[in-house]
PDB file of N, CA and C in Angstrom:
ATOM      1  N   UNK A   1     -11.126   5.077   0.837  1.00  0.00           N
ATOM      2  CA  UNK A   1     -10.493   6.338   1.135  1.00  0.00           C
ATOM      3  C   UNK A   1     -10.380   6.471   2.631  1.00  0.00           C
ATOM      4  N   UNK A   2      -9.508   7.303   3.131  1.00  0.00           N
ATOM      5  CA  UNK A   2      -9.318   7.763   4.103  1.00  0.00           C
ATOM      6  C   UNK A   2     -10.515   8.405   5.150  1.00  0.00           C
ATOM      7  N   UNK A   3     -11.051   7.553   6.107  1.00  0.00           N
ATOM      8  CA  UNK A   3     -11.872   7.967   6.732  1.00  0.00           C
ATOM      9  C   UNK A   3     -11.961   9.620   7.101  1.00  0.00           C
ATOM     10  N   UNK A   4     -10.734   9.732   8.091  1.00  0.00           N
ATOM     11  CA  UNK A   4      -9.623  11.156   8.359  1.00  0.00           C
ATOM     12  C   UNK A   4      -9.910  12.199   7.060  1.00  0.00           C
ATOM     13  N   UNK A   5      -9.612  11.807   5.594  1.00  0.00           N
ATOM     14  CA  UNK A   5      -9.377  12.897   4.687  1.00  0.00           C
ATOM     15  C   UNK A   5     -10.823  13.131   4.416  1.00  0.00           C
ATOM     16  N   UNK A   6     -11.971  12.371   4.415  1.00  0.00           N
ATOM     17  CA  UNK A   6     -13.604  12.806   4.240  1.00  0.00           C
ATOM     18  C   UNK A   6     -13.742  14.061   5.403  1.00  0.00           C
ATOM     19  N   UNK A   7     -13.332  13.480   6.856  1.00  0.00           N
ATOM     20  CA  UNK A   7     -14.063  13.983   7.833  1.00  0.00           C
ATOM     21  C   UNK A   7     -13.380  15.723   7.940  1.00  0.00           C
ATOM     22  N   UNK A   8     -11.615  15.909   7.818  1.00  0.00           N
ATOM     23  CA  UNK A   8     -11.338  17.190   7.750  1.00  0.00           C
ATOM     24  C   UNK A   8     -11.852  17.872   6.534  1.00  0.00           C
ATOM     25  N   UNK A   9     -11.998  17.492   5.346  1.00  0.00           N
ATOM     26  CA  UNK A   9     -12.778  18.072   4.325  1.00  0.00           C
ATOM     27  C   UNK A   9     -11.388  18.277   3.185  1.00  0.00           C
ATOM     28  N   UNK A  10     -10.275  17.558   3.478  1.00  0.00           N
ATOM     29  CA  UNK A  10      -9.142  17.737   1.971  1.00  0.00           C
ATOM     30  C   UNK A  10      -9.560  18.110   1.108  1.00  0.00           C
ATOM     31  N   UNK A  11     -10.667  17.597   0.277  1.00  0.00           N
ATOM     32  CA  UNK A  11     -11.075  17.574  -1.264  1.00  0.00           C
ATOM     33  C   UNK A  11     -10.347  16.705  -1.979  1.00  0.00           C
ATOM     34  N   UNK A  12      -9.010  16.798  -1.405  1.00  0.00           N
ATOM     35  CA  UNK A  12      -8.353  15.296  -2.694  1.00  0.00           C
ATOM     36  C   UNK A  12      -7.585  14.494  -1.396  1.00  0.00           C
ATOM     37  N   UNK A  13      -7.117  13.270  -2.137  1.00  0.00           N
ATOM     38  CA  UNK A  13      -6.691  12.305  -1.310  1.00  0.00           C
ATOM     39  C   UNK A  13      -5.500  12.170  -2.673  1.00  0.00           C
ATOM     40  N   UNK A  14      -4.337  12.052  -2.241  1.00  0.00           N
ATOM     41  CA  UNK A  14      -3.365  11.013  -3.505  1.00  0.00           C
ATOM     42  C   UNK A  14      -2.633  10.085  -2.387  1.00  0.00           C
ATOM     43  N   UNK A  15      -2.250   9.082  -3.196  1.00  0.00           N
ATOM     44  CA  UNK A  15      -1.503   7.484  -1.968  1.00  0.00           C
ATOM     45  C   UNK A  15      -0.637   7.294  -3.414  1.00  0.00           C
ATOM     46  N   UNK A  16      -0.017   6.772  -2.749  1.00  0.00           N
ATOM     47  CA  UNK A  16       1.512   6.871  -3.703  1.00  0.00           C
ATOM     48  C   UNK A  16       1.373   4.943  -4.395  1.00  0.00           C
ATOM     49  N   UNK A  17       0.925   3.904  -3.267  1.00  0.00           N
ATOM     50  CA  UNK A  17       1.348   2.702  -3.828  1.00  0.00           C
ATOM     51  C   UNK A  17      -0.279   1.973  -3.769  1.00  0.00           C
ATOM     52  N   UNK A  18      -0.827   1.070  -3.669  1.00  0.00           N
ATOM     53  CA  UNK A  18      -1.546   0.288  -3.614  1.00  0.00           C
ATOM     54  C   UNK A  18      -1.735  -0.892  -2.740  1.00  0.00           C
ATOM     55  N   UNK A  19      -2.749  -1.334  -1.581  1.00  0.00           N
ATOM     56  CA  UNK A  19      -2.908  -1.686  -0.517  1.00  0.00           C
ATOM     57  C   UNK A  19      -4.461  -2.364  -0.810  1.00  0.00           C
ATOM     58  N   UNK A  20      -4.708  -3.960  -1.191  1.00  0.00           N
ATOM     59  CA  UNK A  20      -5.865  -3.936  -1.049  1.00  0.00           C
ATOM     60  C   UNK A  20      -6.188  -4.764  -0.195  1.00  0.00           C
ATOM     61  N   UNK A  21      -5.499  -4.958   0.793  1.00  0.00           N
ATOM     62  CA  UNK A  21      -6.034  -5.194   2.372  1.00  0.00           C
ATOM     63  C   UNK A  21      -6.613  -4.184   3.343  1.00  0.00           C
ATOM     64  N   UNK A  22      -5.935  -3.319   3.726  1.00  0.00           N
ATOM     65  CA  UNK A  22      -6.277  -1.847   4.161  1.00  0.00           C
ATOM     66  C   UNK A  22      -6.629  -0.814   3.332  1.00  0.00           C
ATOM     67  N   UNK A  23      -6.132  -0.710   1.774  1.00  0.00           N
ATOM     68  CA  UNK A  23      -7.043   0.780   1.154  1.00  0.00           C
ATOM     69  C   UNK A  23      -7.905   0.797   1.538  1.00  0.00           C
ATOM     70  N   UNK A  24      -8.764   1.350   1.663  1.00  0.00           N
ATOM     71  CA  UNK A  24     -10.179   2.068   1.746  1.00  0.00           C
ATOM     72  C   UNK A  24     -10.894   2.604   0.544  1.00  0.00           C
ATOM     73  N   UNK A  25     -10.086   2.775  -0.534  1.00  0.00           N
ATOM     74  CA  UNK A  25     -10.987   2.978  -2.285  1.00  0.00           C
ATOM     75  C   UNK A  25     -11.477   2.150  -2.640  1.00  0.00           C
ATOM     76  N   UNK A  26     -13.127   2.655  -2.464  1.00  0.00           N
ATOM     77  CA  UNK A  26     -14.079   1.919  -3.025  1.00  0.00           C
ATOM     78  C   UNK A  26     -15.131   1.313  -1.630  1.00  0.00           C
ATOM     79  N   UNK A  27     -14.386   1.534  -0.672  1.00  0.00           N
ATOM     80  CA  UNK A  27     -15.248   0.335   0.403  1.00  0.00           C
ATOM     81  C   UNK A  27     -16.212   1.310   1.173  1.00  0.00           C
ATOM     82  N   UNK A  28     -16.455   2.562   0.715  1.00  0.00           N
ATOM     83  CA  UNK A  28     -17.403   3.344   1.556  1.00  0.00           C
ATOM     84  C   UNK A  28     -18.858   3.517   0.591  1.00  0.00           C
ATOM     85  N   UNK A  29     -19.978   3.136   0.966  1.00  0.00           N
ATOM     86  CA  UNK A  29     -20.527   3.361   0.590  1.00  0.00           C
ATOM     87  C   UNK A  29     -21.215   5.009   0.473  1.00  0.00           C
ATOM     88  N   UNK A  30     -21.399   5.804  -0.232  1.00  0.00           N
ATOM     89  CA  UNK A  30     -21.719   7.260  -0.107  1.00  0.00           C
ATOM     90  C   UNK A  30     -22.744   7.732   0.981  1.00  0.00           C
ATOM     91  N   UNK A  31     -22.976   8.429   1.478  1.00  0.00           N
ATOM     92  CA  UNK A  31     -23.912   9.027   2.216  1.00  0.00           C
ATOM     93  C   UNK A  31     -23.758  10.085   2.038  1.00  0.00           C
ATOM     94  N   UNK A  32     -25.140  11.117   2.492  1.00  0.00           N
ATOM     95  CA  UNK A  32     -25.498  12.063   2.170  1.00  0.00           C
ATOM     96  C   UNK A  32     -24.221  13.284   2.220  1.00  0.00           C
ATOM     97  N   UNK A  33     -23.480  13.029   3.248  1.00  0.00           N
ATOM     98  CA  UNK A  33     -22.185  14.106   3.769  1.00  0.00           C
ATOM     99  C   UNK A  33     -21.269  13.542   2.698  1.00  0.00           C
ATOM    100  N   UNK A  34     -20.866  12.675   2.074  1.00  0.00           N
ATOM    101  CA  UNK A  34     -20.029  12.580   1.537  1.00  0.00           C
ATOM    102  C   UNK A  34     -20.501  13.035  -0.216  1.00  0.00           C
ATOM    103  N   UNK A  35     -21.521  12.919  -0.335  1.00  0.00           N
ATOM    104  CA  UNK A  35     -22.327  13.369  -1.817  1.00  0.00           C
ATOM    105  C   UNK A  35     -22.117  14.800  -2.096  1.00  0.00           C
ATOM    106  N   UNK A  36     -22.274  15.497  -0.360  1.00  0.00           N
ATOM    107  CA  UNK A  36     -22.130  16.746  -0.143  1.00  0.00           C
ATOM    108  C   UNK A  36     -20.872  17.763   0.050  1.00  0.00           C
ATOM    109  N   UNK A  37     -20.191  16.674   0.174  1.00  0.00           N
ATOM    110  CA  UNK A  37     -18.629  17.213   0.216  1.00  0.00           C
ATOM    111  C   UNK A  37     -17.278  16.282   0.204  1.00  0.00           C
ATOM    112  N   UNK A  38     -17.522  15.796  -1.376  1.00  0.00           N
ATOM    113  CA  UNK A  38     -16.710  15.072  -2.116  1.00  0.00           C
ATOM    114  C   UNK A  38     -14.938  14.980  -2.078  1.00  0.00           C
ATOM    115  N   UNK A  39     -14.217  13.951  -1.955  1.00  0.00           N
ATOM    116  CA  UNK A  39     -13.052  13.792  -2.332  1.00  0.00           C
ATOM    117  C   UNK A  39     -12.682  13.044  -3.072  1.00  0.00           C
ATOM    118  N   UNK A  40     -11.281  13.990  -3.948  1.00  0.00           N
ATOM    119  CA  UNK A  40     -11.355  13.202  -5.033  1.00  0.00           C
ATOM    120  C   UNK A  40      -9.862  12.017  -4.814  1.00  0.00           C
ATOM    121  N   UNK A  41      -9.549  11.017  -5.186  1.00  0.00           N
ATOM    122  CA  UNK A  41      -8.937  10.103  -5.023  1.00  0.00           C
ATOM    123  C   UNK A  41      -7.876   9.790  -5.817  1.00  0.00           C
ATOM    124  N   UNK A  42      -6.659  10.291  -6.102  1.00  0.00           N
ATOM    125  CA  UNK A  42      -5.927   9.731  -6.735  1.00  0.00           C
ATOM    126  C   UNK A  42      -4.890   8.756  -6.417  1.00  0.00           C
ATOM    127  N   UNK A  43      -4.132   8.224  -7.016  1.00  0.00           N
ATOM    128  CA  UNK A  43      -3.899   6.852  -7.080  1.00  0.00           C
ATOM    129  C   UNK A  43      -4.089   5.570  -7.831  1.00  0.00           C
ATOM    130  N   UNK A  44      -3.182   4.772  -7.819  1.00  0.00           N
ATOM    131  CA  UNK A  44      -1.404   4.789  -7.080  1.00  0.00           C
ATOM    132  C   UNK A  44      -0.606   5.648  -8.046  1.00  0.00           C
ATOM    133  N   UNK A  45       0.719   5.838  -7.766  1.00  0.00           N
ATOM    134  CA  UNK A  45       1.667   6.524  -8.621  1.00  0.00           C
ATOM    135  C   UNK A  45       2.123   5.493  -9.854  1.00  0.00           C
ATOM    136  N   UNK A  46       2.650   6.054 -10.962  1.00  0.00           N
ATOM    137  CA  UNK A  46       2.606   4.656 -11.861  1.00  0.00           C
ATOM    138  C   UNK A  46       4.348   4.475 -11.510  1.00  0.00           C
ATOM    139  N   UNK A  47       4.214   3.106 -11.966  1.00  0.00           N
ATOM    140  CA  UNK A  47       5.817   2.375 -12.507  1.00  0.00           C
ATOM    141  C   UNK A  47       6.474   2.484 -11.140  1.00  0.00           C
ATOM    142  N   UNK A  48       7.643   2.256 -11.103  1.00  0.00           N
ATOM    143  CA  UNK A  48       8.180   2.214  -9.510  1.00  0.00           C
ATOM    144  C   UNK A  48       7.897   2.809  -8.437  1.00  0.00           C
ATOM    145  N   UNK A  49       7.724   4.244  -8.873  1.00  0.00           N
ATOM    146  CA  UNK A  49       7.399   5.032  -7.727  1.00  0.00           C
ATOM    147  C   UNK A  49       5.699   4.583  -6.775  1.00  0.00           C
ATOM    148  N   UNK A  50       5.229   4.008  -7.311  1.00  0.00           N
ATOM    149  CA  UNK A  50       4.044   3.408  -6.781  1.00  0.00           C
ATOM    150  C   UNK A  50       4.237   1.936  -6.588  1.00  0.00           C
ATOM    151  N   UNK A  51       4.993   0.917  -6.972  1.00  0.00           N
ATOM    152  CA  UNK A  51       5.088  -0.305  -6.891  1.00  0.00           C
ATOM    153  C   UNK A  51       6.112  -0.056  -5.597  1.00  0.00           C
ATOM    154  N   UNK A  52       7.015   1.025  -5.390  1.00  0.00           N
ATOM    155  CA  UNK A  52       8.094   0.254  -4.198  1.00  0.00           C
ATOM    156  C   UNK A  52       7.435   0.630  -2.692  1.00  0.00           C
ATOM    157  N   UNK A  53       6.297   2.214  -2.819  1.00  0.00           N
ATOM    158  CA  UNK A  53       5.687   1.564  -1.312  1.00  0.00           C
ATOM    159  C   UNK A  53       5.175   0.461  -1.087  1.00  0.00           C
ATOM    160  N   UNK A  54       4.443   0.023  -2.143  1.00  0.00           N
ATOM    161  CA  UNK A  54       3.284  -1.741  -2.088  1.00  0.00           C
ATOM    162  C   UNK A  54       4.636  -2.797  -1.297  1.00  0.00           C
ATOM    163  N   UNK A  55       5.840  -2.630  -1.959  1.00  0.00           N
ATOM    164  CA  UNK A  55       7.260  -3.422  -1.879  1.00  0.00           C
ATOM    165  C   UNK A  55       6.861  -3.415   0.000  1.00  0.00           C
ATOM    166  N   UNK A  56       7.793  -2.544  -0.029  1.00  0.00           N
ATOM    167  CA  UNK A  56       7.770  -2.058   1.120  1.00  0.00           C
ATOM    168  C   UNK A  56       7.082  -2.299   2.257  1.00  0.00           C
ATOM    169  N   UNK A  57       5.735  -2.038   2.251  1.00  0.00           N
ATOM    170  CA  UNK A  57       4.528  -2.731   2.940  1.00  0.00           C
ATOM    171  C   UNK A  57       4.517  -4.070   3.180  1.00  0.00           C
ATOM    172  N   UNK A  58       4.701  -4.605   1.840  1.00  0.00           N
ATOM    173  CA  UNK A  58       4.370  -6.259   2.129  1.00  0.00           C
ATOM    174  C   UNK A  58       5.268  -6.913   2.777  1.00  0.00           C
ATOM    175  N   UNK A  59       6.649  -6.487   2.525  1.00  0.00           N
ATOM    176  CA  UNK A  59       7.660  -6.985   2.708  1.00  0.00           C
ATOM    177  C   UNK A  59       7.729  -6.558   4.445  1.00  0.00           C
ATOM    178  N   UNK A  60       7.451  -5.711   4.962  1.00  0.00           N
ATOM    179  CA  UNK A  60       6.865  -5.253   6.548  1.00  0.00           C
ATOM    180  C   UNK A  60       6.385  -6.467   7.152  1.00  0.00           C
ATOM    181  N   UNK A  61       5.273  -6.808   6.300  1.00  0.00           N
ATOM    182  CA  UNK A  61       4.216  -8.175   6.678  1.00  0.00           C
ATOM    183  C   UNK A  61       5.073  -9.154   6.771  1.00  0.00           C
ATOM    184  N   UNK A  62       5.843  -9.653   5.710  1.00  0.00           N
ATOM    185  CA  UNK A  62       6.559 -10.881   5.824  1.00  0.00           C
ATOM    186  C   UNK A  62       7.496 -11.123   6.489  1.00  0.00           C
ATOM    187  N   UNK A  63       8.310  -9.914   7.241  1.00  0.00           N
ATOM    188  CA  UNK A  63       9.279 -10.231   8.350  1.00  0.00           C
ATOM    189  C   UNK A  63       8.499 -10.216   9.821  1.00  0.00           C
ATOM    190  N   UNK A  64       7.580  -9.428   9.567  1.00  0.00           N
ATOM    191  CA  UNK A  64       6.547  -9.270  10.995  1.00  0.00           C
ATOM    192  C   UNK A  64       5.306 -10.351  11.073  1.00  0.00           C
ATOM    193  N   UNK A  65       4.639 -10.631   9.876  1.00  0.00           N
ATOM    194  CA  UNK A  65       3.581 -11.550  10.682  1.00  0.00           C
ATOM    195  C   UNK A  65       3.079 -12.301   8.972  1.00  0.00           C
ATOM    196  N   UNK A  66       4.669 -13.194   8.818  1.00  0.00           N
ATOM    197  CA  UNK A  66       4.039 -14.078   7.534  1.00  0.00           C
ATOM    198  C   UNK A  66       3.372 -14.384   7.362  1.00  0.00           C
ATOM    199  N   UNK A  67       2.023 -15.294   8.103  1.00  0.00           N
ATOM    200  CA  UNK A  67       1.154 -16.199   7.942  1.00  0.00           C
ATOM    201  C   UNK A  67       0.037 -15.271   8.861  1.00  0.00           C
ATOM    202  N   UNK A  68      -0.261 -13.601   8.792  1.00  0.00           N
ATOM    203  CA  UNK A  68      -1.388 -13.068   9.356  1.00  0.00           C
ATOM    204  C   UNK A  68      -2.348 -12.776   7.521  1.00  0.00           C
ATOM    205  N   UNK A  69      -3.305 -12.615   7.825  1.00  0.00           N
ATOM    206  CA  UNK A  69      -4.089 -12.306   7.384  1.00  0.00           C
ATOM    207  C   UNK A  69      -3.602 -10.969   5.772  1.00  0.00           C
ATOM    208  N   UNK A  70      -2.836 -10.389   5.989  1.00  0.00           N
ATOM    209  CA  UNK A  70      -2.469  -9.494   5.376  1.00  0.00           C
ATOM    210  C   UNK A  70      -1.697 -10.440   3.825  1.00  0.00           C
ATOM    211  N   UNK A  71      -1.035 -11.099   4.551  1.00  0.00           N
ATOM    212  CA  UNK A  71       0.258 -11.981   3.919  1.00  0.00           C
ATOM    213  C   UNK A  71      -0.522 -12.628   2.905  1.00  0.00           C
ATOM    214  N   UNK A  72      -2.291 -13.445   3.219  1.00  0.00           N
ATOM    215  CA  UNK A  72      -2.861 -14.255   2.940  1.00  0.00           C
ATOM    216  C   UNK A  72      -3.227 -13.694   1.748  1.00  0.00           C
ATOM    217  N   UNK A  73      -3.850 -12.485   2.065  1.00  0.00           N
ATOM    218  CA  UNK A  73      -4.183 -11.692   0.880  1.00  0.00           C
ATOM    219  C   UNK A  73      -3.578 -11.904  -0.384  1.00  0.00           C
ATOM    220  N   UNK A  74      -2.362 -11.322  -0.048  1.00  0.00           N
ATOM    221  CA  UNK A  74      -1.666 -10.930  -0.728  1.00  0.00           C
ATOM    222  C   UNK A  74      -0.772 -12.472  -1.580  1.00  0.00           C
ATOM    223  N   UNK A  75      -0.762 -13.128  -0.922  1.00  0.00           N
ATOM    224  CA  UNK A  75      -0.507 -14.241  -1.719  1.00  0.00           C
ATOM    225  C   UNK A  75      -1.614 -14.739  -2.300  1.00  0.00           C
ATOM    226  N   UNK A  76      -2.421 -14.976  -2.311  1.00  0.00           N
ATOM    227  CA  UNK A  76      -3.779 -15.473  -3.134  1.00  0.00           C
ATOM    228  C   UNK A  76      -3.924 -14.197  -4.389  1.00  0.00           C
ATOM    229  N   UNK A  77      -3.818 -13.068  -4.100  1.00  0.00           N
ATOM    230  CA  UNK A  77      -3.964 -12.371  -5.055  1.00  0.00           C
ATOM    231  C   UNK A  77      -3.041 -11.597  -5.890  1.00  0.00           C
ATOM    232  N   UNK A  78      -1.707 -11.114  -5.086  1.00  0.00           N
ATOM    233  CA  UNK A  78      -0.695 -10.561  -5.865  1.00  0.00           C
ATOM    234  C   UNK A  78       0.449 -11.679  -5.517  1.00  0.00           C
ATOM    235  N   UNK A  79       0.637 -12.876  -6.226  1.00  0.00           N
ATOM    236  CA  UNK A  79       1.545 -13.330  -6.162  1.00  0.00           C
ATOM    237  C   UNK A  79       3.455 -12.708  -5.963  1.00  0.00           C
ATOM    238  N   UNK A  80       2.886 -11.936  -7.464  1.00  0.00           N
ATOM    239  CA  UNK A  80       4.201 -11.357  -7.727  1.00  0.00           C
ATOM    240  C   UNK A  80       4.848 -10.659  -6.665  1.00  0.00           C
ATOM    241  N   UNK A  81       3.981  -9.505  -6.366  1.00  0.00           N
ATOM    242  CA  UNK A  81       4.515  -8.355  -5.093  1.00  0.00           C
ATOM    243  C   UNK A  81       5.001  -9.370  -4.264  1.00  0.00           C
ATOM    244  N   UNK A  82       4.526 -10.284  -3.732  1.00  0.00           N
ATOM    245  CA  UNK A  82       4.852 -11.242  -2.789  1.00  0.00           C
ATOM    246  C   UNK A  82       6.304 -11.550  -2.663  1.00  0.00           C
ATOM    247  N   UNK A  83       6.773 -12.035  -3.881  1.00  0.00           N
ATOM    248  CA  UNK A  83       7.996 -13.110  -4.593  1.00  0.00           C
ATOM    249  C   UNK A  83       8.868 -11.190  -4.839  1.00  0.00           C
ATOM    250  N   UNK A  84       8.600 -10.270  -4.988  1.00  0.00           N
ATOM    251  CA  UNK A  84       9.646  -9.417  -4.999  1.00  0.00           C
ATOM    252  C   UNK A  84       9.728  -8.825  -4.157  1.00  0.00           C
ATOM    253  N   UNK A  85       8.506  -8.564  -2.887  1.00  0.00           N
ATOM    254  CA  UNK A  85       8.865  -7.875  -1.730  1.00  0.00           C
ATOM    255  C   UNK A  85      10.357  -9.155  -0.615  1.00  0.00           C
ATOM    256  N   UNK A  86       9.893 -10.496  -0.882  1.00  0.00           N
ATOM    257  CA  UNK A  86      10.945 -11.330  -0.393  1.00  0.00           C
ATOM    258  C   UNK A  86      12.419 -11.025  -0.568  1.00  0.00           C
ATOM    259  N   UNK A  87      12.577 -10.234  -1.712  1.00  0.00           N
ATOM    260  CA  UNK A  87      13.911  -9.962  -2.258  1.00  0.00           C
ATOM    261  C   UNK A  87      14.525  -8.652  -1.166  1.00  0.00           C
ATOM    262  N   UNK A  88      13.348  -8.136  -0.529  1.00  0.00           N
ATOM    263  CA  UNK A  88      13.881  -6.828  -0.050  1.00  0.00           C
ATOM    264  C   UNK A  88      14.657  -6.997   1.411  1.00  0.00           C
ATOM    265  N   UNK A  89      15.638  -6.549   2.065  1.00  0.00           N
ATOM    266  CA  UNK A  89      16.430  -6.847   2.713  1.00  0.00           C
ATOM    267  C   UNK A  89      15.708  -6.446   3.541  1.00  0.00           C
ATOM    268  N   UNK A  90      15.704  -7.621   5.278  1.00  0.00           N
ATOM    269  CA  UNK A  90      15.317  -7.028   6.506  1.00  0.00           C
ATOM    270  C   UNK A  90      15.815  -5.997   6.853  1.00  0.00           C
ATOM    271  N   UNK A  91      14.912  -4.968   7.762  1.00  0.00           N
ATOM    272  CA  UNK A  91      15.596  -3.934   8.424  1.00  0.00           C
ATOM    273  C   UNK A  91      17.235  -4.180   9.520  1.00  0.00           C
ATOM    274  N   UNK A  92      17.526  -5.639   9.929  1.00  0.00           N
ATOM    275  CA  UNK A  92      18.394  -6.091  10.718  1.00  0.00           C
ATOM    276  C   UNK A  92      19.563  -6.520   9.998  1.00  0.00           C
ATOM    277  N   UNK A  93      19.235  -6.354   8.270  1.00  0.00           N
ATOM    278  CA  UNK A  93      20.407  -6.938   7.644  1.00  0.00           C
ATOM    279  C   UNK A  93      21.009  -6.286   7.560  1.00  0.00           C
ATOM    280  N   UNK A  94      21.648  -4.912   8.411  1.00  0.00           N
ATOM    281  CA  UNK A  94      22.396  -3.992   7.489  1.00  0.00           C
ATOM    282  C   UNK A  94      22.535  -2.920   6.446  1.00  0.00           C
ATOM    283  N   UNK A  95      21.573  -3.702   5.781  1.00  0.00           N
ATOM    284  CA  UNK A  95      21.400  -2.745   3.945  1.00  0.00           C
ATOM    285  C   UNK A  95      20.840  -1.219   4.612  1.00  0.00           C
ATOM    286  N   UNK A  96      21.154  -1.095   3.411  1.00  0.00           N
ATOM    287  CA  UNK A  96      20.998   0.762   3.277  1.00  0.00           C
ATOM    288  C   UNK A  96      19.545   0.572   2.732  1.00  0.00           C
ATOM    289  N   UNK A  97      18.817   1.776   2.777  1.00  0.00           N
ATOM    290  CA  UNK A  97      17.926   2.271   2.176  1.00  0.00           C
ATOM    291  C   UNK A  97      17.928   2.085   0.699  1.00  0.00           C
ATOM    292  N   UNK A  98      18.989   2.139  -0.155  1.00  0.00           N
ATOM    293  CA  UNK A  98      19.709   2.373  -1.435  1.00  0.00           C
ATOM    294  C   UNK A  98      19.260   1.005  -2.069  1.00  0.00           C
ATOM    295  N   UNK A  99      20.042  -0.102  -0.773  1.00  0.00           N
ATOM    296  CA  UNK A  99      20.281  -1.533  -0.928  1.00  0.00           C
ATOM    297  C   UNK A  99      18.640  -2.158  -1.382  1.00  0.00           C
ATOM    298  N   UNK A 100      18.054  -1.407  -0.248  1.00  0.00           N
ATOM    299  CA  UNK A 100      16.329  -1.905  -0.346  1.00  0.00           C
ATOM    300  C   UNK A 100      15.778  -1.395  -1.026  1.00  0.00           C
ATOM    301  N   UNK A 101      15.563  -0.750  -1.792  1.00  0.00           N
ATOM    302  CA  UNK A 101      15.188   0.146  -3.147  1.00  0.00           C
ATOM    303  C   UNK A 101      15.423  -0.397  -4.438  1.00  0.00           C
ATOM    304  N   UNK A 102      17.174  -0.749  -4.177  1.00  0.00           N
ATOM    305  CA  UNK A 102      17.547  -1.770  -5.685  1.00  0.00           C
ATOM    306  C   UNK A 102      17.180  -3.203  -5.526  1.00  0.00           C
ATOM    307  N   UNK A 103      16.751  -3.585  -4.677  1.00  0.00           N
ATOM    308  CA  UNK A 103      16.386  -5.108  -4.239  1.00  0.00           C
ATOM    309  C   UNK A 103      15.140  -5.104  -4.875  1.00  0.00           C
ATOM    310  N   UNK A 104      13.888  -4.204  -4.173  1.00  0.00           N
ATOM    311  CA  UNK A 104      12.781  -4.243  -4.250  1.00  0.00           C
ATOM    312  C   UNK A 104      12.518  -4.254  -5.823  1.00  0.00           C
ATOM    313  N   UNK A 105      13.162  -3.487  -6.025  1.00  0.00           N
ATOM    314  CA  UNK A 105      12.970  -2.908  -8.021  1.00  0.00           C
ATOM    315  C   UNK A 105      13.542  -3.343  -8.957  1.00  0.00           C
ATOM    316  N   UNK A 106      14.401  -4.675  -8.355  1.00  0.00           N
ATOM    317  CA  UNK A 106      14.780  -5.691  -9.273  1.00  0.00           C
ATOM    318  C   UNK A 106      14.097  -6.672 -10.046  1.00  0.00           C
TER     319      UNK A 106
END
């Protein structure tokens, strides 16, 4: 979870796609302040609307830094996202927003 959403005191957290390089669900261990003033976590959104930020993200990685650490992840573990974020058009190609949406969700 969100370091930020513990410390202002939200109570809930929702994230729309799934990130398990950077999420933060699950990697905090509890302490006393957080036992004491809980957030609750929802997440990801189901079916596209949660698969095309993940799109999105990865596909960030692979025009910006293929072979960093992020990329690695994500190929060892989500193949797939991998092989469909590739489909999504660079920001330099032109495409519309529209274009990268129907790419990604193909």
């Amino acid at each position: 979870m969100s370091r930020g959403a513990h410390t202002a005191r939200v109570g809930r957290l929702w994230f729309a796609g799934e990130d398990p390089y950077g999420g933060a669900v699950g990697k905090l261990v509890p302490g006393a302040d957080h036992v004491a003033h809980p957030v609750a976590v929802e997440g990801p959104l189901p079916g596209a609307a949660g698969l095309l930020p993940e799109l999105l993200h990865v596909a960030h990685f692979l025009w910006r830094l293929p072979d960093g650490n992020v990329m690695r992840l994500y190929r060892a573990s989500r193949p797939e996202v991998v092989a469909a974020a590739a489909n999504v058009p660079s920001p330099r190609s032109g495409a519309t927003l529209d274009d990268a949406i129907a790419a990604a969700l193909e």
